[in-house]
Each structure stands twice: as structure tokens, then as C-alpha cells.
Protein backbone atom coordinates (compact mmCIF):
# COMPACT_ATOMS: atom_id res chain seq x y z
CA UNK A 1 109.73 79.42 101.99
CA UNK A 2 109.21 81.19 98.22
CA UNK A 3 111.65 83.91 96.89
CA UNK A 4 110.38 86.24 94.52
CA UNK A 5 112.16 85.89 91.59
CA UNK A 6 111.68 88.03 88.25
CA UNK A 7 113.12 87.09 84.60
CA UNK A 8 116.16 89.17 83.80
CA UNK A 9 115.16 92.11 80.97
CA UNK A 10 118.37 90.82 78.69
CA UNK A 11 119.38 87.09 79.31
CA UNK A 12 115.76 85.82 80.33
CA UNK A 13 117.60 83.75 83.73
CA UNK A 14 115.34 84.22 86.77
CA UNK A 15 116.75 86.16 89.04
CA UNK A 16 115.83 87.19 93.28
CA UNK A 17 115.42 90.56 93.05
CA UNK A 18 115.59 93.88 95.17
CA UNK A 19 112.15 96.42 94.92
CA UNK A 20 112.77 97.93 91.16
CA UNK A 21 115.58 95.53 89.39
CA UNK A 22 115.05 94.81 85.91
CA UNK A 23 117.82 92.74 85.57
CA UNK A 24 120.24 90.20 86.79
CA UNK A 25 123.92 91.63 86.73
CA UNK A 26 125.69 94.51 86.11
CA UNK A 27 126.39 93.38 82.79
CA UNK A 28 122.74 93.02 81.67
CA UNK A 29 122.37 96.57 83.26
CA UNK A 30 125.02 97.46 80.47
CA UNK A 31 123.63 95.77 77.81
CA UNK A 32 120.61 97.10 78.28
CA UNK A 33 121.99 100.50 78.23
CA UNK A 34 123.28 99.61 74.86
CA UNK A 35 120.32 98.01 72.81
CA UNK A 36 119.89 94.76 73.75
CA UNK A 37 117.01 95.12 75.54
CA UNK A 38 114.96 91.76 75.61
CA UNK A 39 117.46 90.32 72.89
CA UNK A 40 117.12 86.67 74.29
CA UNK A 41 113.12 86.65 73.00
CA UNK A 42 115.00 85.97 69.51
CA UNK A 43 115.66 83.19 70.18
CA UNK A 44 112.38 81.57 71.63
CA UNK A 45 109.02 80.63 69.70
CA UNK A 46 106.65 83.38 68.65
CA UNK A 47 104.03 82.33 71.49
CA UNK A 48 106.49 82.23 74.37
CA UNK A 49 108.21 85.55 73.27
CA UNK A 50 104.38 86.69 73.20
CA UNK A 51 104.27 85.76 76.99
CA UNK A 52 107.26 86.85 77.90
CA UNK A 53 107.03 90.44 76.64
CA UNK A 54 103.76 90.39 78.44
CA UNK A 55 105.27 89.55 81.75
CA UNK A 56 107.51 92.29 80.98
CA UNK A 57 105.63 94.70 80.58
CA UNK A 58 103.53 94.13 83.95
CA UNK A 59 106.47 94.11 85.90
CA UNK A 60 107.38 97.99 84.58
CA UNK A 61 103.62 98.79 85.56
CA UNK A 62 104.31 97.34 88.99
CA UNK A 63 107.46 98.78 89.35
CA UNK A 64 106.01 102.28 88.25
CA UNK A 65 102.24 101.77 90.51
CA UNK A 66 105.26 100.54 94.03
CA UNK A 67 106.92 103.83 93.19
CA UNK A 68 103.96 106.20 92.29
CA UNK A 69 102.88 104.88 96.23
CA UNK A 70 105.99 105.74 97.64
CA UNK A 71 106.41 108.71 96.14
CA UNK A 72 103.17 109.29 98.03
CA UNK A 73 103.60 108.34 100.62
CA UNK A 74 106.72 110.70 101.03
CA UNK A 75 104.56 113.37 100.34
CA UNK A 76 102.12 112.52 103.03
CA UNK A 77 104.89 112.83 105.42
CA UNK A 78 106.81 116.11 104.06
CA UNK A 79 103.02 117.90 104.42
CA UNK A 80 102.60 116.46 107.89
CA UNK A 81 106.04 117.75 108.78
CA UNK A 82 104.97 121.29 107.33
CA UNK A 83 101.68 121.48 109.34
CA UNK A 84 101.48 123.75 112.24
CA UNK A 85 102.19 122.70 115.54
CA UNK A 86 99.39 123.20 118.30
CA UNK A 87 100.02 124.08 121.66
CA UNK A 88 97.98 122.33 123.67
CA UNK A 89 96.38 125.17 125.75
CA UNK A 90 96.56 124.67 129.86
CA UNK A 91 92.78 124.26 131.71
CA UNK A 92 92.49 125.23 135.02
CA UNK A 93 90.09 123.39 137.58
């Protein structure tokens, strides 16, 4: 059995993650907040930084395209909700 596992936005450790996580710990979330935002690609070659900042970046478009659906698909259902409601109208035979 795979987990889905994503590289953490600050330290670069894989992490499992939950729908729109960036990264791994509250701490990263913190660091992140202050600046350090993909401050371990420093520290690697030019190439793999490359790649890395590339992976990145598709995982924000994913993350934005899974919301964008289920905003949506919330939508859908508030407009449904508002429709009228038919009565269904009694035949007689």
C-alpha cells in the first residue's frame, strides 16, 4: 500500500500529508510565516534546487485546481438547495 507523501515547503523532509498541507510541522508552518520559505534549496545543487522548486510549484497549482473544484462543487449544491420545490400534482384515473 503507497502513502502520498509531499516534500515539506521549509525543511525539504517528505512528509504524509492531509488535502492542502504545505508543510511538515507546526514549526515549518512558522517559519514559513517568517521568510524562510524554501530555505533548505540553499543548500542543494543548482539542478536539484531547479527540480525541486518545480515540484513546488505544481503542488500550489494542484492545491489551488482541488480547491477551485470544491469550491464548485459547493456552489452546485447551495443553487440546488435554492431551487424551487415542485409539488408533484395528484392524477386522477
Amino acid at each position: 500500500m503507497s502513502t502520498k507523501q509531499r516534500f515539506c515547503r521549509v525543511c525539504g523532509q517528505p512528509f504524509r500529508f492531509v488535502f492542502d498541507s504545505q508543510v511538515c510541522t507546526t514549526t515549518c508552518g512558522m517559519r514559513k510565516i517568517r521568510g524562510f520559505d524554501l530555505a533548505y534549496l540553499t543548500e542543494l545543487p543548482p539542478d536539484q534546487a531547479r527540480a525541486r522548486r518545480s515540484v513546488h510549484a505544481a503542488i500550489e497549482d494542484e492545491i489551488f485546481v482541488m480547491k477551485m473544484a470544491t469550491a464548485s462543487r459547493r456552489e452546485g449544491r447551495a443553487t440546488r438547495r435554492n431551487l424551487l420545490k415542485v409539488k408533484r400534482m395528484k392524477v386522477a384515473l
